[in-house]
PDB file of N, CA and C in Angstrom:
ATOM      1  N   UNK A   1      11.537 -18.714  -1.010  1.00  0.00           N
ATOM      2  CA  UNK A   1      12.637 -18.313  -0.149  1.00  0.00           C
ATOM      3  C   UNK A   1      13.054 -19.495   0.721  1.00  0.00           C
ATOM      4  N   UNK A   2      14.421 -19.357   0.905  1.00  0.00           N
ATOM      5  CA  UNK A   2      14.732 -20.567   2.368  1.00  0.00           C
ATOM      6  C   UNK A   2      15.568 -19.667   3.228  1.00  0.00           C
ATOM      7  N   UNK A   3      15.253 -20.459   4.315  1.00  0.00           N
ATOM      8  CA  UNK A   3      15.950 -19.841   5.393  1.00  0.00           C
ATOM      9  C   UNK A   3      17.487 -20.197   5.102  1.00  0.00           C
ATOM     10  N   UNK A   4      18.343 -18.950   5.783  1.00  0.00           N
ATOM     11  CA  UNK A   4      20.161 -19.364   6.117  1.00  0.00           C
ATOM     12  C   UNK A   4      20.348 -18.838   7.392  1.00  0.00           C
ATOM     13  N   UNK A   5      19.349 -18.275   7.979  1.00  0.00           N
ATOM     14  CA  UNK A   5      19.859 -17.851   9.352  1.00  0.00           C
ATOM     15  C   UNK A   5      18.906 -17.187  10.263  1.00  0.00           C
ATOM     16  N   UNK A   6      19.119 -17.105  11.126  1.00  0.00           N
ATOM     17  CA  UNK A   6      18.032 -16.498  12.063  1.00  0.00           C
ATOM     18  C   UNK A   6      19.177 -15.570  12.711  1.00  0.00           C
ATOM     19  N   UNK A   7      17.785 -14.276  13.310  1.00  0.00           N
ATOM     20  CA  UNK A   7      18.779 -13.311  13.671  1.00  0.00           C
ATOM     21  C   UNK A   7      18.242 -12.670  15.569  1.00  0.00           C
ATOM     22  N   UNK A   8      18.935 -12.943  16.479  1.00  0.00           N
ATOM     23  CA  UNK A   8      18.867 -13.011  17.385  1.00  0.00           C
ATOM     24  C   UNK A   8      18.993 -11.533  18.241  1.00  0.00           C
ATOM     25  N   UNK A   9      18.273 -10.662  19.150  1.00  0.00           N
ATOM     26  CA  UNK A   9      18.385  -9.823  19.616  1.00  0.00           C
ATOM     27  C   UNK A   9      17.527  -9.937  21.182  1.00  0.00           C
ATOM     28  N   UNK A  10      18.325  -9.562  21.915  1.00  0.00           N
ATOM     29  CA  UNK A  10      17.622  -9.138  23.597  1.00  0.00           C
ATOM     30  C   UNK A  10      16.630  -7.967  23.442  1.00  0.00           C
ATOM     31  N   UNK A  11      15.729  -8.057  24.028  1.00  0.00           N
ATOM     32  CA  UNK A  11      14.659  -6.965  24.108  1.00  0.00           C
ATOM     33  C   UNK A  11      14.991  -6.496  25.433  1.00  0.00           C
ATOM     34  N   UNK A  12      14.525  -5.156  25.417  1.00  0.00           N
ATOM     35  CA  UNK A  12      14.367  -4.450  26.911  1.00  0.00           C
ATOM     36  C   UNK A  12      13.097  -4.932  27.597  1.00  0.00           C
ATOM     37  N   UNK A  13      13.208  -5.496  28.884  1.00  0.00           N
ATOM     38  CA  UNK A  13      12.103  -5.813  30.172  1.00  0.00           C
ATOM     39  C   UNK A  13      10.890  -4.598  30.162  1.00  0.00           C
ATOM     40  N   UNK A  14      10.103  -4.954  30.101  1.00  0.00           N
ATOM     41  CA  UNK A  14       8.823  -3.841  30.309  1.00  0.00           C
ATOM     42  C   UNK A  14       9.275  -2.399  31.699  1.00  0.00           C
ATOM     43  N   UNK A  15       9.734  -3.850  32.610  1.00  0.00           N
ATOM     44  CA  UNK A  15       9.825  -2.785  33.902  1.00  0.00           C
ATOM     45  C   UNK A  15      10.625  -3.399  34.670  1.00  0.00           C
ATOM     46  N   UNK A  16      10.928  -2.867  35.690  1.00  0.00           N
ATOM     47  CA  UNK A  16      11.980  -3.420  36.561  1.00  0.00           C
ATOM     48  C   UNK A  16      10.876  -4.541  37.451  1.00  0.00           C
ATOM     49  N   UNK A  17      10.151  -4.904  37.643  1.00  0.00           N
ATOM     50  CA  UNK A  17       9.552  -5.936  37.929  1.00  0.00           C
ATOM     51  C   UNK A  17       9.863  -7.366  37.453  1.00  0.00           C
ATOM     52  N   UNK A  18       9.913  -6.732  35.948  1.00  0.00           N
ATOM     53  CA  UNK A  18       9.931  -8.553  35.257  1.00  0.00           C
ATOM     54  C   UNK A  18      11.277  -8.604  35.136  1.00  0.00           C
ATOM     55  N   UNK A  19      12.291  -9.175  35.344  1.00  0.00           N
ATOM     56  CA  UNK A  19      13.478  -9.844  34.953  1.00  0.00           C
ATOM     57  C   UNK A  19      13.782 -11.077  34.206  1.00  0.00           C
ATOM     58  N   UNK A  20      12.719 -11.072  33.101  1.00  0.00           N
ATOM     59  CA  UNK A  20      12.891 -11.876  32.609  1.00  0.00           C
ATOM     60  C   UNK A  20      13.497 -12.062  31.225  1.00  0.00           C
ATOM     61  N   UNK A  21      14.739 -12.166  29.876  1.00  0.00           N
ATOM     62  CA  UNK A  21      15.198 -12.099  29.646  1.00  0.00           C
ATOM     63  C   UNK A  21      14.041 -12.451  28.384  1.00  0.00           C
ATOM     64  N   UNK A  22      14.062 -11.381  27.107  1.00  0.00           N
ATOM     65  CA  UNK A  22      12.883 -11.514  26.562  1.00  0.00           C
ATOM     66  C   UNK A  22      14.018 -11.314  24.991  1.00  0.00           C
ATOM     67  N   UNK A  23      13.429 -11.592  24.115  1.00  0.00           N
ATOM     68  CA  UNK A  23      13.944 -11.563  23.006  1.00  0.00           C
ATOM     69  C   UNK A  23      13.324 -11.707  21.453  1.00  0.00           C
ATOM     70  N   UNK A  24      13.810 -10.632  20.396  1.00  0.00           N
ATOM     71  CA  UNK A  24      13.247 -10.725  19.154  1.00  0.00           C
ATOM     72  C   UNK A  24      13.399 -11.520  18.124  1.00  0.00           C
ATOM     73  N   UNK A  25      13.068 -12.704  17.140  1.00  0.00           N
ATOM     74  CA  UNK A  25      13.675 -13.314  16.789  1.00  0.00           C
ATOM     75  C   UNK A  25      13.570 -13.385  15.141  1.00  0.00           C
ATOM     76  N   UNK A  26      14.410 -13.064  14.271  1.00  0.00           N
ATOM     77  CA  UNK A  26      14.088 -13.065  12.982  1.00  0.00           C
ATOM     78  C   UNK A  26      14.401 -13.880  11.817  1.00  0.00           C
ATOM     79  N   UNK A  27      14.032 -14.517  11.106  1.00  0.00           N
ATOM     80  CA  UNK A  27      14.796 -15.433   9.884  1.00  0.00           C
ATOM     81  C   UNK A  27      15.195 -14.839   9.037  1.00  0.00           C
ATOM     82  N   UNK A  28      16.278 -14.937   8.462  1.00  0.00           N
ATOM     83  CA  UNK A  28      16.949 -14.365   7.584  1.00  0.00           C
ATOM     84  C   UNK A  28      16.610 -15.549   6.041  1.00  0.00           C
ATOM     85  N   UNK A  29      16.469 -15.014   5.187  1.00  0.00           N
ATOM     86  CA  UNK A  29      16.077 -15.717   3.820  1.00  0.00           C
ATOM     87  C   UNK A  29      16.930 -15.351   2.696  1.00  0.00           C
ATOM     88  N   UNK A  30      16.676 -16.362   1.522  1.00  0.00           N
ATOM     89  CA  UNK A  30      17.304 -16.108   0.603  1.00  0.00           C
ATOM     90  C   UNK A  30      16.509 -15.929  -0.634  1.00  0.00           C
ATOM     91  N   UNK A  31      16.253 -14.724  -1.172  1.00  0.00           N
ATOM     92  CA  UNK A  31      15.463 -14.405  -1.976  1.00  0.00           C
ATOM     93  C   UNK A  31      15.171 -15.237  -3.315  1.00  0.00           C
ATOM     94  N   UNK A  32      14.136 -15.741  -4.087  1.00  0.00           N
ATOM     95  CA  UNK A  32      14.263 -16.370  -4.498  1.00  0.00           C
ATOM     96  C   UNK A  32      14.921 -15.790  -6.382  1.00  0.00           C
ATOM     97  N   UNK A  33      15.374 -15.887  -7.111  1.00  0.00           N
ATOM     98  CA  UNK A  33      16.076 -15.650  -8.489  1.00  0.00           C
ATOM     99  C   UNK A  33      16.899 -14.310  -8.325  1.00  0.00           C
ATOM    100  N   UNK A  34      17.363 -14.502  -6.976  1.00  0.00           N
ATOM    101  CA  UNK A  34      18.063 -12.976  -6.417  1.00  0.00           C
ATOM    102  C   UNK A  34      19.478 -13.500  -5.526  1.00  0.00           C
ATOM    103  N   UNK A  35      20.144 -12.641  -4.999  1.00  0.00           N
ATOM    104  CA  UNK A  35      20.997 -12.838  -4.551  1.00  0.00           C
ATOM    105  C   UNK A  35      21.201 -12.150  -3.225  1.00  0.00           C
ATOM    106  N   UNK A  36      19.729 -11.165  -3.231  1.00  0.00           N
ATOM    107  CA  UNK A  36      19.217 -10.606  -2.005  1.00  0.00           C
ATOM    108  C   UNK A  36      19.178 -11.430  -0.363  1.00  0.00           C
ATOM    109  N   UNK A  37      18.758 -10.951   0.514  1.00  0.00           N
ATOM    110  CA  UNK A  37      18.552 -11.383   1.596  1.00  0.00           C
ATOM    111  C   UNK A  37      17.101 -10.918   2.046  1.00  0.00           C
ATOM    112  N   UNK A  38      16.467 -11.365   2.980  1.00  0.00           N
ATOM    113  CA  UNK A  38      14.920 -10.561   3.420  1.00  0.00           C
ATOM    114  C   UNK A  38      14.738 -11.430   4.929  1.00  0.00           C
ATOM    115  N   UNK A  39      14.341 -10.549   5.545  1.00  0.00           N
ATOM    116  CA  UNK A  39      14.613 -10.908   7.073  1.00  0.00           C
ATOM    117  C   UNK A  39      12.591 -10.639   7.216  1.00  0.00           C
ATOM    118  N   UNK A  40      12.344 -11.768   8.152  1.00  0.00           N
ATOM    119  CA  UNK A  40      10.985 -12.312   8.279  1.00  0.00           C
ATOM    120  C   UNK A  40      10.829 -12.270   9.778  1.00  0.00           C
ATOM    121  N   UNK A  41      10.131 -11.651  10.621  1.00  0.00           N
ATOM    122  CA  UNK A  41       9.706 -12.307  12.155  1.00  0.00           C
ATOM    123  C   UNK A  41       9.091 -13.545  12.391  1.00  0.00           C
ATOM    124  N   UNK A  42       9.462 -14.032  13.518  1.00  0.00           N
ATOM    125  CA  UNK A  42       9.498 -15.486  13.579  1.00  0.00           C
ATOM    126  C   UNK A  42       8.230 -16.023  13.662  1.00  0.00           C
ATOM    127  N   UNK A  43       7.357 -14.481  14.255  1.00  0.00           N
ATOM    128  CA  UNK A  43       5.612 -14.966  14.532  1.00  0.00           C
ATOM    129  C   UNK A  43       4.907 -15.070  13.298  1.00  0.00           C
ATOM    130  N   UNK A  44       6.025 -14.868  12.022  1.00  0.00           N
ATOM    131  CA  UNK A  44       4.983 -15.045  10.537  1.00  0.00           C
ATOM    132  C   UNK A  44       5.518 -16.058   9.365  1.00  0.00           C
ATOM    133  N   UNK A  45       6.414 -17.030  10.881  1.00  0.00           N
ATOM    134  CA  UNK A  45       7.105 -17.806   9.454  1.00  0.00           C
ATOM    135  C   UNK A  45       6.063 -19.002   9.725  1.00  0.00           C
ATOM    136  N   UNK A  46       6.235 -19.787   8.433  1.00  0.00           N
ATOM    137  CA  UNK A  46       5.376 -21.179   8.380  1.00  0.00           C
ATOM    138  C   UNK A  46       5.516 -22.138   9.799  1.00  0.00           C
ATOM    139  N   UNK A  47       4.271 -23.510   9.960  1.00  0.00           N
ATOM    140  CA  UNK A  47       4.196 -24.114  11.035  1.00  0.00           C
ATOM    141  C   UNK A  47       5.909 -24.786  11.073  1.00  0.00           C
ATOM    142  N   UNK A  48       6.099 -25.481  10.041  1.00  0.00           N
ATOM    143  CA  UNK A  48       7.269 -26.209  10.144  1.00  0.00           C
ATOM    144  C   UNK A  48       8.544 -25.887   9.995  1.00  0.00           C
ATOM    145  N   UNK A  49       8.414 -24.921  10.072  1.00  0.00           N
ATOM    146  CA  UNK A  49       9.776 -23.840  10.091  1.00  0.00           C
ATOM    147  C   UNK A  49       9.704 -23.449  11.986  1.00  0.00           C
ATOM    148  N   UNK A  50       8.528 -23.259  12.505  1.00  0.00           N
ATOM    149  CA  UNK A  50       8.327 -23.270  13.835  1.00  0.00           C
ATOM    150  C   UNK A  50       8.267 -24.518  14.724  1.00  0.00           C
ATOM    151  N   UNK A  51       8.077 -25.134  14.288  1.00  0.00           N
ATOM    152  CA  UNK A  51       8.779 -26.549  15.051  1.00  0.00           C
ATOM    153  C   UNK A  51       9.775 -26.693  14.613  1.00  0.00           C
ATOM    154  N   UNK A  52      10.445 -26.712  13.602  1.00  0.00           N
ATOM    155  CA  UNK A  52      12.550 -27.342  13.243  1.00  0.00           C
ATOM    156  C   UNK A  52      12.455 -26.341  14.322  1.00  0.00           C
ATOM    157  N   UNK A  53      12.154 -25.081  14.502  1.00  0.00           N
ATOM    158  CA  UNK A  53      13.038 -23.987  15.731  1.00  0.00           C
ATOM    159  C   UNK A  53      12.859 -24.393  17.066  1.00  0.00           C
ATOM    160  N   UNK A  54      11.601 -25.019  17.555  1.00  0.00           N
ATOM    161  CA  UNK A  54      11.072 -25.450  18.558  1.00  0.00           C
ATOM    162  C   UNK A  54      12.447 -26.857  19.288  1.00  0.00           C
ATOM    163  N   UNK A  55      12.680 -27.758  18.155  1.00  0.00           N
ATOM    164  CA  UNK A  55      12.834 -28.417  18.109  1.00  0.00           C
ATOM    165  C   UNK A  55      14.953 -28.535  18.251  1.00  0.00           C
ATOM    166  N   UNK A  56      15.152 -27.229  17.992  1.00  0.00           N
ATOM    167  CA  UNK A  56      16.778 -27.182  18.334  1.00  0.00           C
ATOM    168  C   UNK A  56      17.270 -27.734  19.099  1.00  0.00           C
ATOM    169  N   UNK A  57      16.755 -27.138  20.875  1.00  0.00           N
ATOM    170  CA  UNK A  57      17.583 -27.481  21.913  1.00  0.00           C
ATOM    171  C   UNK A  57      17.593 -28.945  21.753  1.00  0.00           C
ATOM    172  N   UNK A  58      16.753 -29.628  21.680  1.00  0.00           N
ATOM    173  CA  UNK A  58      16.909 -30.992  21.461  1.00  0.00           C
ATOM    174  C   UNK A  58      18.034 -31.552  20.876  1.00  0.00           C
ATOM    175  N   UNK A  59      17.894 -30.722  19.678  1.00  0.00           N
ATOM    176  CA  UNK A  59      18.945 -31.803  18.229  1.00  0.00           C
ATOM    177  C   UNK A  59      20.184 -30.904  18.824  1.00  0.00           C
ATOM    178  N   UNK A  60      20.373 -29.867  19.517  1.00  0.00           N
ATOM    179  CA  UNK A  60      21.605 -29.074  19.809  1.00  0.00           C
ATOM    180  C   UNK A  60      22.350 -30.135  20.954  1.00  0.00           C
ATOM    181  N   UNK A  61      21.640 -30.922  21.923  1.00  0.00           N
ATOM    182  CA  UNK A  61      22.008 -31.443  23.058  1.00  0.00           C
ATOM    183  C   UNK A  61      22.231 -32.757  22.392  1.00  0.00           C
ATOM    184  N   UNK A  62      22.141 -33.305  21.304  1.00  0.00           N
ATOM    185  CA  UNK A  62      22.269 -34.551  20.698  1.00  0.00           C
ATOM    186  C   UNK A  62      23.367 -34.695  19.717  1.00  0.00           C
ATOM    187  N   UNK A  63      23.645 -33.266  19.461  1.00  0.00           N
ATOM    188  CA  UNK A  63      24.957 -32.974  18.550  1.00  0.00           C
ATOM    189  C   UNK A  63      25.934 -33.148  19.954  1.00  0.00           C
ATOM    190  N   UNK A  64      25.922 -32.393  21.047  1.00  0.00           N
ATOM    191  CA  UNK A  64      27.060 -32.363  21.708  1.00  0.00           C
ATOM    192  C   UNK A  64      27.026 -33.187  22.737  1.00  0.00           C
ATOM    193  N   UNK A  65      26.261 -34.147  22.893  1.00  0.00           N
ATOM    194  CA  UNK A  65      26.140 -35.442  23.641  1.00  0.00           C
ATOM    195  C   UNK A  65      26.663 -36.780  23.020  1.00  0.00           C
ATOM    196  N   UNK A  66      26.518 -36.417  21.814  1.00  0.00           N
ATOM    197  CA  UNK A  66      26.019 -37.981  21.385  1.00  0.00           C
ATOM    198  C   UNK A  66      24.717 -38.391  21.172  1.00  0.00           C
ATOM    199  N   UNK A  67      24.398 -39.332  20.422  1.00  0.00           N
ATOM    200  CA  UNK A  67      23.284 -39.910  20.691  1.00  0.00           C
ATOM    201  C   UNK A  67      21.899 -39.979  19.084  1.00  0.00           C
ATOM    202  N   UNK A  68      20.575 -40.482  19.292  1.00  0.00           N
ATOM    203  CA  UNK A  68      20.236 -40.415  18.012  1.00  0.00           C
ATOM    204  C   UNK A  68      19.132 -39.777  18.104  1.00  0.00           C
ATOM    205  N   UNK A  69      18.112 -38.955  17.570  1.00  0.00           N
ATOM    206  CA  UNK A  69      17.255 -38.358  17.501  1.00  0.00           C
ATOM    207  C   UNK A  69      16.231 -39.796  16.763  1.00  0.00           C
ATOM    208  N   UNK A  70      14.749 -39.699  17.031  1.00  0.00           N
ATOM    209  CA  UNK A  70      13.939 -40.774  16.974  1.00  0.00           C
ATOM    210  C   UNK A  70      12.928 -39.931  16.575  1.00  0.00           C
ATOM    211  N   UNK A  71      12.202 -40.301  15.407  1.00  0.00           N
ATOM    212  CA  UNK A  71      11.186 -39.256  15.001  1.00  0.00           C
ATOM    213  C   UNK A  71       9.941 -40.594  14.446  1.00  0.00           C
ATOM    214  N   UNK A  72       8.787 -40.373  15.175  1.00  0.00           N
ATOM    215  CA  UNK A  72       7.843 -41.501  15.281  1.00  0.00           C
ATOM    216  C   UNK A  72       6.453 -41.180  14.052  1.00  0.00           C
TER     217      UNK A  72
END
């Protein structure tokens, strides 16, 4: 399978205590000798599929800045 998308949703706060803005996050895939789709949670996708995600805001602020990403 490869990923084409991730699928983004707000969760509800436990309690009015926490205000903290919590969220579910899912990959969307492309089945493999299919034309299907299959949606994966993010806590069971591979390590390096979890760092490229880790790793967005970065390359997101480098797309709309300018600039070069440096990988050591």
């Amino acid at each position: 399978m490869s990923t084409r998308d991730f699928n983004v949703e707000e969760s509800q706060s436990d309690g009015e205590e926490n205000t903290d803005n919590k969220y579910v996050i899912d990959t969307i895939h492309k089945k493999v000798g299919s034309e299907g789709m299959s949606s994966i949670s993010l806590k069971e996708e591979s390590g390096g599929t979890l760092k490229m995600f880790a790793l967005y805001p970065s390359v997101k602020e480098v797309f709309r800045q300018g600039g070069y990403i440096v990988c050591r």
